[in-house]
Every structure is written in structure tokens, then in C-alpha cells.
Protein backbone atom coordinates (compact mmCIF):
# COMPACT_ATOMS: atom_id res chain seq x y z
CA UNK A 1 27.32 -4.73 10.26
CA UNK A 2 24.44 -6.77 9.27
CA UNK A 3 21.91 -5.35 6.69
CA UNK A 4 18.57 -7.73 6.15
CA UNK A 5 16.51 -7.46 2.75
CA UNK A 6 12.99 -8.53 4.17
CA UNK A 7 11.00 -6.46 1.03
CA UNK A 8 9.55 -8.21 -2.03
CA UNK A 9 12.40 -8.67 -4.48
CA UNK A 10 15.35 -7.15 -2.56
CA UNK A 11 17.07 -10.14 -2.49
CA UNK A 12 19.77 -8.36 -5.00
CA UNK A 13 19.38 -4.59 -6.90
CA UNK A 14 21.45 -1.25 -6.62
CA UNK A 15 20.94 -1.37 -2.51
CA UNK A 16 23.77 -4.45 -2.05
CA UNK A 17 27.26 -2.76 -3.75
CA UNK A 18 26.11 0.44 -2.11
CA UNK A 19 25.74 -0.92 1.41
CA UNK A 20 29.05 -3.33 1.06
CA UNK A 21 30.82 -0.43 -0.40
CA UNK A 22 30.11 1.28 3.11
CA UNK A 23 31.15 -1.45 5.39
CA UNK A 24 27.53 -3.41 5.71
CA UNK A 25 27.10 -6.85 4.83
CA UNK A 26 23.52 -7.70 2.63
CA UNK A 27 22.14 -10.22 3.67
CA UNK A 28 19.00 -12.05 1.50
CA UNK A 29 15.80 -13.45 2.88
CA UNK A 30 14.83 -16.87 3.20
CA UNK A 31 12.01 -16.57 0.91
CA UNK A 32 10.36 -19.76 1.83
CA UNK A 33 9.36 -18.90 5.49
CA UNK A 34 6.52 -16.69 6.23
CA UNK A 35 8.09 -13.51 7.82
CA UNK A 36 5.05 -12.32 9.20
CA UNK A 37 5.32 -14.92 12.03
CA UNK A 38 6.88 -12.71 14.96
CA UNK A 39 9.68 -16.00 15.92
CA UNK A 40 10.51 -16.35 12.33
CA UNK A 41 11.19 -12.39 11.69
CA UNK A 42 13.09 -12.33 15.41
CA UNK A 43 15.29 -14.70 14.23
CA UNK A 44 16.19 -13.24 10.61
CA UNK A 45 16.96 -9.99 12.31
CA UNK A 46 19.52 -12.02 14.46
CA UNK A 47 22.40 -9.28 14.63
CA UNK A 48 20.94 -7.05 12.52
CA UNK A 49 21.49 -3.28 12.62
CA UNK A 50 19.49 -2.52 9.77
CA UNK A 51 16.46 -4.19 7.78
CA UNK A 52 15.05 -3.17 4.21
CA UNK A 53 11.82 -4.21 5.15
CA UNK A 54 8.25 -4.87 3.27
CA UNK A 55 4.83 -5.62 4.77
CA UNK A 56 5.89 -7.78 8.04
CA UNK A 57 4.58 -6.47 11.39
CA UNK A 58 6.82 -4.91 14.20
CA UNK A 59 5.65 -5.50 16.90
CA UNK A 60 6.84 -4.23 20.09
CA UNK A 61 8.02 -8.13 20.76
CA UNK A 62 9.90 -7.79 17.74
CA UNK A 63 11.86 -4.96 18.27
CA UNK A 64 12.81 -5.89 22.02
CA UNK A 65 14.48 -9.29 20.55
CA UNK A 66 15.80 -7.57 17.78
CA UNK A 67 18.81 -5.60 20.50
CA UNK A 68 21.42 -4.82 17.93
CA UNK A 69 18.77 -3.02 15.55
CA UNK A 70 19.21 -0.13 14.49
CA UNK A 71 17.14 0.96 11.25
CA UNK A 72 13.81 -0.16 9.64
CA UNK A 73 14.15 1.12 6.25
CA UNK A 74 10.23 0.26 4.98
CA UNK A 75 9.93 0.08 1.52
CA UNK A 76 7.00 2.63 0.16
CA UNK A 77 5.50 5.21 2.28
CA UNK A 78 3.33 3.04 4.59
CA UNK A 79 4.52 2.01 8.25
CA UNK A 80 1.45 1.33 10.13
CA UNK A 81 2.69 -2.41 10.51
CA UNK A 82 5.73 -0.82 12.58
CA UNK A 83 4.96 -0.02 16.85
CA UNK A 84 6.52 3.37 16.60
CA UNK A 85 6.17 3.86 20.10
CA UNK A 86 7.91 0.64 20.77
CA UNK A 87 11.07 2.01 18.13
CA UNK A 88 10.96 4.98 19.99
CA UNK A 89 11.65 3.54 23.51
CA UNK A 90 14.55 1.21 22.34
CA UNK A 91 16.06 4.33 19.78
CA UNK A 92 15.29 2.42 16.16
CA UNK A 93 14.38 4.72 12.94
CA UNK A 94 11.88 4.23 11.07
CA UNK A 95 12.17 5.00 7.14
CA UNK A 96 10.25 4.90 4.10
CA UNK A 97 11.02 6.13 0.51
CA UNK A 98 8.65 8.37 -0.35
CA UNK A 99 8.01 10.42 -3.87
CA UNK A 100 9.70 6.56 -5.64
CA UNK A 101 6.90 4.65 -6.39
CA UNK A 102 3.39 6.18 -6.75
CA UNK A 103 3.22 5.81 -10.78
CA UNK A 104 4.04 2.08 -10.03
CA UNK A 105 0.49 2.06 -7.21
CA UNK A 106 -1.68 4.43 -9.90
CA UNK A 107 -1.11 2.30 -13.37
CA UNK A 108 -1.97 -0.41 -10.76
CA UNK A 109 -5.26 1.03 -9.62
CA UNK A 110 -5.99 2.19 -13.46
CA UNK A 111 -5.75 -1.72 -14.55
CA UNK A 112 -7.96 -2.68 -12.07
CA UNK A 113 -10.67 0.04 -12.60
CA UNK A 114 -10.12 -1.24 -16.37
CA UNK A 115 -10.32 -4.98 -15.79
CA UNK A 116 -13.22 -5.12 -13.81
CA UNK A 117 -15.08 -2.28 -15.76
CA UNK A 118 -14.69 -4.57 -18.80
CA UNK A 119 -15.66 -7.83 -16.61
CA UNK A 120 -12.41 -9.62 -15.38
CA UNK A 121 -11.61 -11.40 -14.29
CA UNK A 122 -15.22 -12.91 -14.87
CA UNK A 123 -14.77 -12.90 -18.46
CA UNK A 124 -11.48 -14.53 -18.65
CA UNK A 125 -12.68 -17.64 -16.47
CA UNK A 126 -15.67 -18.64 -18.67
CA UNK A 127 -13.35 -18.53 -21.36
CA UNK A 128 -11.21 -21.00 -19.56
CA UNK A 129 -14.72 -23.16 -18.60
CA UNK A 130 -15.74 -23.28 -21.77
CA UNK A 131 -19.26 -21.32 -21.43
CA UNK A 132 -18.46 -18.64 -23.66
CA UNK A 133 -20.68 -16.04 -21.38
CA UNK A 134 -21.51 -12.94 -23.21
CA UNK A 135 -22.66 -9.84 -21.21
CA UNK A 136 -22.09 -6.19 -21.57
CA UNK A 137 -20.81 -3.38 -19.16
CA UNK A 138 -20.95 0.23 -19.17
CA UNK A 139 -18.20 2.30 -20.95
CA UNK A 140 -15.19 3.33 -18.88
CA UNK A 141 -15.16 6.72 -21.12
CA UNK A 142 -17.32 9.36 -19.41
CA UNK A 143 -17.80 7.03 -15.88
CA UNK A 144 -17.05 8.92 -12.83
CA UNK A 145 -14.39 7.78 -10.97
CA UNK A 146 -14.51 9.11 -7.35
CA UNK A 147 -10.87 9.36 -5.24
CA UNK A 148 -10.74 9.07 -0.98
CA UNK A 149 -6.83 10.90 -0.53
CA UNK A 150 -4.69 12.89 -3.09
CA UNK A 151 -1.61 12.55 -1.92
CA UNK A 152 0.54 11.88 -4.73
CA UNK A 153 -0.96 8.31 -5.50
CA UNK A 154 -4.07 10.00 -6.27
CA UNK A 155 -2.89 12.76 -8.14
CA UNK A 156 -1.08 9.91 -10.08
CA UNK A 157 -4.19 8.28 -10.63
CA UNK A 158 -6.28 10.87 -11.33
CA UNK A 159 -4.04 12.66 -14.29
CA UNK A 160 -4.07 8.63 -15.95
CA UNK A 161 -8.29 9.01 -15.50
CA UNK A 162 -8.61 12.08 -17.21
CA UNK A 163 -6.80 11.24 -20.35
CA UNK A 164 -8.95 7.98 -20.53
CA UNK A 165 -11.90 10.13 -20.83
CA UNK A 166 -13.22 9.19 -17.12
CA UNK A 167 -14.48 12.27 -14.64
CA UNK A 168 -12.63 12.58 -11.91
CA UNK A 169 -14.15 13.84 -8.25
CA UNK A 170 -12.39 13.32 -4.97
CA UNK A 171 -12.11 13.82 -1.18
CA UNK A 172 -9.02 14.54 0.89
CA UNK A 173 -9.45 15.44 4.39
CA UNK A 174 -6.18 17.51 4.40
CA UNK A 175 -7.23 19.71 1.15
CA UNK A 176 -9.71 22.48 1.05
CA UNK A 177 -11.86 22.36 -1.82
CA UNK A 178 -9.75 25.82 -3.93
CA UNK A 179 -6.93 23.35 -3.49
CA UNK A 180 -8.44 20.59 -5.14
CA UNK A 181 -9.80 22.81 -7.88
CA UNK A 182 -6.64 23.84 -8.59
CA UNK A 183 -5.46 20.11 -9.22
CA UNK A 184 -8.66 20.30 -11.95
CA UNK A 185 -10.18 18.03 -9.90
CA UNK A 186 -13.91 18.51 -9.04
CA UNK A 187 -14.26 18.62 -4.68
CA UNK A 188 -16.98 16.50 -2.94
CA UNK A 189 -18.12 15.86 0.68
CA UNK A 190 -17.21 11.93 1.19
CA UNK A 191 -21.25 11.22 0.89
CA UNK A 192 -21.19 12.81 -2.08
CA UNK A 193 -18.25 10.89 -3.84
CA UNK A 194 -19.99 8.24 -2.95
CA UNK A 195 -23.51 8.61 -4.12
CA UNK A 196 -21.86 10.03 -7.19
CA UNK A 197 -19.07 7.45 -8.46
CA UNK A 198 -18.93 4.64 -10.68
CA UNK A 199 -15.52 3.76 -9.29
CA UNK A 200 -14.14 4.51 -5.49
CA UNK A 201 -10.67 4.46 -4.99
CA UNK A 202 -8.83 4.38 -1.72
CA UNK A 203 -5.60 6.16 -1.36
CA UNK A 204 -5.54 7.45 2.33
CA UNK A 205 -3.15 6.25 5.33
CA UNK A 206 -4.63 3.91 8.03
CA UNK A 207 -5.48 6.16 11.27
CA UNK A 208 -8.07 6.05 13.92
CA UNK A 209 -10.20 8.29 11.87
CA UNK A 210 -9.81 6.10 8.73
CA UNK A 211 -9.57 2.70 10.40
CA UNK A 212 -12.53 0.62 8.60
CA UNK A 213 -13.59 4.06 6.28
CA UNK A 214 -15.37 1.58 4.08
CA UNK A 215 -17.85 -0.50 6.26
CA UNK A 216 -21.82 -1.52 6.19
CA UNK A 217 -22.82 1.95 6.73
CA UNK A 218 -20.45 3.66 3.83
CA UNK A 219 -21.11 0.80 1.44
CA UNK A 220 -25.09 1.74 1.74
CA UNK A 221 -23.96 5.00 0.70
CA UNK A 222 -22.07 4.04 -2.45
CA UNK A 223 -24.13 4.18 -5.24
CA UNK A 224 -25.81 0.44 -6.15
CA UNK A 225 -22.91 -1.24 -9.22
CA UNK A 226 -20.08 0.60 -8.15
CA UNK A 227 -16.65 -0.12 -8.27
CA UNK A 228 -14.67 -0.33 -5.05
CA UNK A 229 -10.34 -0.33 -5.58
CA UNK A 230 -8.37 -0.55 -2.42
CA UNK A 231 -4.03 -0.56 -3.67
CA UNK A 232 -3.94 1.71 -0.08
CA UNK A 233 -4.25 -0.25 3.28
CA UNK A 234 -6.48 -3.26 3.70
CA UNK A 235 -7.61 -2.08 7.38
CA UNK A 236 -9.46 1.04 5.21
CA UNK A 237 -11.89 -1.56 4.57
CA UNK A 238 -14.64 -4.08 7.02
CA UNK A 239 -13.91 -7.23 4.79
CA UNK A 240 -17.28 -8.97 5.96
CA UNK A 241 -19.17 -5.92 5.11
CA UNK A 242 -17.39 -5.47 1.73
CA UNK A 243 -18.20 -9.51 0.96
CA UNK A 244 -22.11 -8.22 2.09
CA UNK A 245 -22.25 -6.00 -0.42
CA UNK A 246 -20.39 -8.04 -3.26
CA UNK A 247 -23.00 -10.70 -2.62
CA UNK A 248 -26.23 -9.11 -2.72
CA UNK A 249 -25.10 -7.08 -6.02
CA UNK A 250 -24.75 -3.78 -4.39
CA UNK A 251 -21.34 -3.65 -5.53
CA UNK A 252 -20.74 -4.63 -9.09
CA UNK A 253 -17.00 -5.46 -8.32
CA UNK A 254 -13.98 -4.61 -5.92
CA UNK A 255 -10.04 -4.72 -6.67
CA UNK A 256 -8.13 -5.33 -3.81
CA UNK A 257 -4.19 -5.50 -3.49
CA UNK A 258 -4.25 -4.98 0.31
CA UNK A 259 -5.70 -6.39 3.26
CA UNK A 260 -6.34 -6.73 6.86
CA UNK A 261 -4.45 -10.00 7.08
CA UNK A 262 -1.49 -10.63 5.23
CA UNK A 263 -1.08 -13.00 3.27
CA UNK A 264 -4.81 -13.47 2.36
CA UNK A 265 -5.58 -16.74 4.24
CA UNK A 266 -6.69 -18.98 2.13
CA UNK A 267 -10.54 -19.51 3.63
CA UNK A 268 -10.77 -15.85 3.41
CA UNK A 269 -14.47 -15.41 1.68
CA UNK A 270 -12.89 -12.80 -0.90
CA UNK A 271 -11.74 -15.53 -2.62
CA UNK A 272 -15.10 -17.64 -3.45
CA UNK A 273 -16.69 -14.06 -4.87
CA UNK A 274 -16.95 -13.97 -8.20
CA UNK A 275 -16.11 -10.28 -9.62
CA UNK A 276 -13.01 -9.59 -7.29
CA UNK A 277 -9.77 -8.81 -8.90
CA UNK A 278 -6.92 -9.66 -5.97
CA UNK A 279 -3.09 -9.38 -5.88
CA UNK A 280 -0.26 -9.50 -3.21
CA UNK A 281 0.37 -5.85 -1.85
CA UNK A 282 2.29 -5.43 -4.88
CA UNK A 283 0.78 -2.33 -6.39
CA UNK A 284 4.19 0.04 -6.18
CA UNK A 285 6.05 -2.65 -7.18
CA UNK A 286 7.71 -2.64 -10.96
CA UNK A 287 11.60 -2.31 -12.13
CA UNK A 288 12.10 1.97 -11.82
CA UNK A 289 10.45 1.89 -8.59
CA UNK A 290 11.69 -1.28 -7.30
CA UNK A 291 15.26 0.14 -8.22
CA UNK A 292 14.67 3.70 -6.66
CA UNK A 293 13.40 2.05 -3.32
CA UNK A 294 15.68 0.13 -2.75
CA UNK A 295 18.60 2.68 -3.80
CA UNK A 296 17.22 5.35 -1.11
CA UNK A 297 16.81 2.81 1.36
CA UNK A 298 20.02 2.28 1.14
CA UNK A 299 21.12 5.65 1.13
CA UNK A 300 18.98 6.47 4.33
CA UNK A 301 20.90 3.70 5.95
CA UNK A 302 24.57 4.76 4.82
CA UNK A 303 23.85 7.99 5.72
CA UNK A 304 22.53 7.57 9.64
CA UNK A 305 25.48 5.31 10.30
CA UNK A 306 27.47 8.43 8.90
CA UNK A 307 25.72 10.55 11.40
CA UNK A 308 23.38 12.68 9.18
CA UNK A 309 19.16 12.72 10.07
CA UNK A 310 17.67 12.92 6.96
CA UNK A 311 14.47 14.32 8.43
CA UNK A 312 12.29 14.43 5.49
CA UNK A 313 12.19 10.54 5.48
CA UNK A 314 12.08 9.53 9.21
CA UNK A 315 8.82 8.35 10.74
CA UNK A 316 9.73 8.36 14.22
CA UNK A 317 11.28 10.09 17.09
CA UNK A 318 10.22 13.11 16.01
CA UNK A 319 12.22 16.06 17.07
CA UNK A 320 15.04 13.90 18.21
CA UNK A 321 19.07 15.35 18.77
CA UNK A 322 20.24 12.47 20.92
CA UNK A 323 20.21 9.28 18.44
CA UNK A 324 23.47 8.05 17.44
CA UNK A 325 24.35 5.21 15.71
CA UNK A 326 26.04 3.34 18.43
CA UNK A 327 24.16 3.10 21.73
């Protein structure tokens, strides 16, 4: 039985001796092809039953060429690049690993809010040009940073804000406002948060209702040098409209490990703007998480093909009694 290790650095870790010891056979990526190309991912799930996979898209073509699978084990808690509907019709799970690796996303968020309040990566480039620019921003101590989502990336990020001196506010369409008091976090209406914070930070899931959250009309809203940090979903955010308001000044900087399209191409305009801080979808990625992921992975996988359903990580066929390993 064929297990393949699409995500970021699974090419070896705790997940291979686990899976062999169980009968599967591990099987690395070919790191040099670009696995978001539907023919390329078809054919590295070639007699697959199960795939550890990252950021590559699903698609409905996917999983119809893809007969023998049997598991997409997604690495992290997001799966919106996975047709669920189209896993449900052909009886594949979909996994992710949550409660592993949201200190890993929230020290990411923190550095950016930290570079880019102190000026990176600007600062760092004139250095390296020789110009020696000298310009000051305001303090991080006693800014307000506003969150959109506590889930437990937020929490994360907010506990690391307070003890750097920063105010914390936030918005979660699931939590009343006692609930988020009780966090000793201060509530605010999503206008509010914005008119209010010196840093927005996006930690929500990507659904009709949040699809493009931050756009032209939003961005008015937030108030004129703000901060924007996205380590969420890129399709949270209208790129052009973002790049609008970078521009004209509105926005004093944005840090961005996510995006619509993945990878970034490379005439994307985020990468001519001066004051954007950018990385890979990489934000929940360091060695404790990277070694709990891929160890529950694993475990979700051992422990379908051994006919248990643990529920509480399963994204899919909801309510299901029917799905057994072999068709």
C-alpha cells in the first residue's frame, strides 16, 4: 500500500517507520516538479491509497484519476484546496491535524507584526544598497493590534501580543462578546477593529461569507498606516485592492504568507511593493510542529486502514457508517 508525502518537508520524519511498520510503503516527492499542476499531482498519486498532503489543489479531476485513493491526510487545519464533494462521491477522507501547529502560525504572525512595525524589510535593503536611509516608526509597545478569528491561532497570537505590551481587540463571528471577554480580550464589531487597529490580523477559514473579507471597501475602513498580516488563507484577501492601498500609502505595510495563487507567480505586483514582508505558506511550519503533523497524519492513516473513524479529525462525509477501507 502506497503512502505519498506531498507536504513541505515530509520527505522523511516520525510518519515513515510508523507507516512501514503497518504494512504501507512511504513514498517521497519529487521536489522539483510543481505539484500544483493537476497532470503532475495525478501522476504522483499513481497507486496511491493515501497522501500526506500540503497546499496542492484537489480537484474533482484529481480525485477521479486518483482510483486507488483512499486518504488525504492535509497537513494543518486548512482543506479548502480539497473538492469535498468530489471525495465524498468516490468515498476518500479528508484529514487534517489540528491542535499541532498553531504556536508555529502565531510566532509567525508576531515576527511579521515586528518586522514591519520596525521597517523591514525596507530597512534591511537600503542597508544592502548602500543609502543608509534613516526613518522612524511608531513603538510596537502600547499599538493596538486588532484580530479577525480566535480560533486557537489567534488565541496563540494574542497571549504573545499582550506580553509585548501591544492591546489586543478582536472579532470572531462564532464568539459572543462575554466569550471573548473572558479570553481578556477586548470585543469589537469588524468596523470597529478596523477603524481602531494599528495591526489587522487574519486568522479565519475561507467560506462564502469570508471569501475576499479584505477588499476596496474594508481597506477604506482600516484606519490610514495600518498594518495588514494574512498567515490564514490568501483568498481572505482582493490582492489588486490590497496593492491599491499599499500604493497610495493607506496601508503602511502588509505581511503575507498566503495567497490566492500558489506559488506567488512571479509578475505578481506584491512583489515590486516596497513595505511587503512575503513567505511560502510556511507559517505552521518549524521542527515540534513539523514532527507532530506528520506523526498524527500518520496515525489517522494507520488507524482507518485498521477500521477505526477518528471523527474529531475528518473533514468529510460527515455522518458516514458505510466507509471501509477496501471498496
Amino acid at each position: 500500500m502506497k503512502v505519498r508525502c506531498l507536504a513541505l518537508n515530509a520527505d522523511q520524519g516520525p510518519h515513515f517507520p510508523m507507516l512501514e511498520e503497518h504494512g504501507f510503503t512511504p513514498l517521497p516527492a519529487i521536489r522539483e516538479v510543481n505539484f500544483h499542476q493537476s497532470e503532475i499531482l495525478i501522476d504522483q498519486l499513481r497507486d496511491c491509497v493515501a497522501v500526506i498532503a500540503g497546499t496542492e489543489p484537489y480537484t474533482r479531476a484529481v480525485i477521479e484519476a486518483s482510483p486507488e485513493l483512499r486518504v488525504i491526510a492535509r497537513i494543518g487545519v486548512g482543506f479548502d484546496a480539497v473538492d469535498l464533494a468530489a471525495c465524498d462521491d468516490h468515498g476518500v477522507v479528508v484529514t487534517t491535524t489540528p491542535g499541532v501547529n498553531h504556536h508555529a502560525v502565531a510566532e509567525h504572525a508576531i515576527a511579521m507584526v515586528m518586522a514591519l512595525g520596525r521597517g523591514f524589510p525596507d530597512r534591511d535593503r537600503f542597508v544592502r544598497e548602500g543609502s543608509w536611509k534613516r526613518f522612524s516608526t511608531p513603538r510596537i509597545q502600547g499599538s493596538t493590534l486588532g484580530l479577525i478569528g480566535l480560533g486557537r491561532i489567534g488565541k496563540a497570537v494574542a497571549q504573545r501580543a499582550v506580553g509585548l505590551g501591544m492591546r489586543v481587540i478582536a472579532y470572531d463571528p462564532g464568539l459572543n462578546d462575554e466569550a471573548i471577554r473572558e479570553l481578556g480580550i477586548e470585543p469589537r464589531e469588524l468596523d470597529d477593529l478596523y477603524g481602531e487597529s494599528d495591526y489587522v490580523s487574519l486568522h479565519l477559514p475561507v467560506t462564502e461569507e469570508t471569501h475576499h473579507l479584505i477588499n476596496r471597501e474594508s481597506l477604506s475602513r482600516i484606519k490610514r498606516g495600518a498594518v495588514l498580516i494574512n498567515t490564514a488563507r490568501g483568498a481572505l484577501v482582493d490582492e489588486p485592492a490590497l496593492c491599491e492601498a499599499l500604493e497610495s500609502g493607506h496601508l503602511r505595510g502588509a505581511g503575507l504568507d498566503v495567497f490566492e495563487v500558489e506559488p506567488l507567480p512571479l509578475d505578481s505586483p506584491l512583489l515590486k511593493l516596497d513595505h511587503v514582508l512575503l513567505s511560502g505558506h510556511l507559517a505552521g511550519l518549524d521542527q515540534q510542529s513539523q514532527h507532530d503533523t506528520l506523526t498524527m497524519a500518520a496515525e489517522t492513516i494507520i488507524s482507518l486502514q485498521q477500521g477505526k473513524w477518528p471523527a474529531h479529525v475528518i473533514q468529510n462525509l460527515q455522518g458516514s457508517t458505510e466507509w471501509r477501507w477496501s471498496r
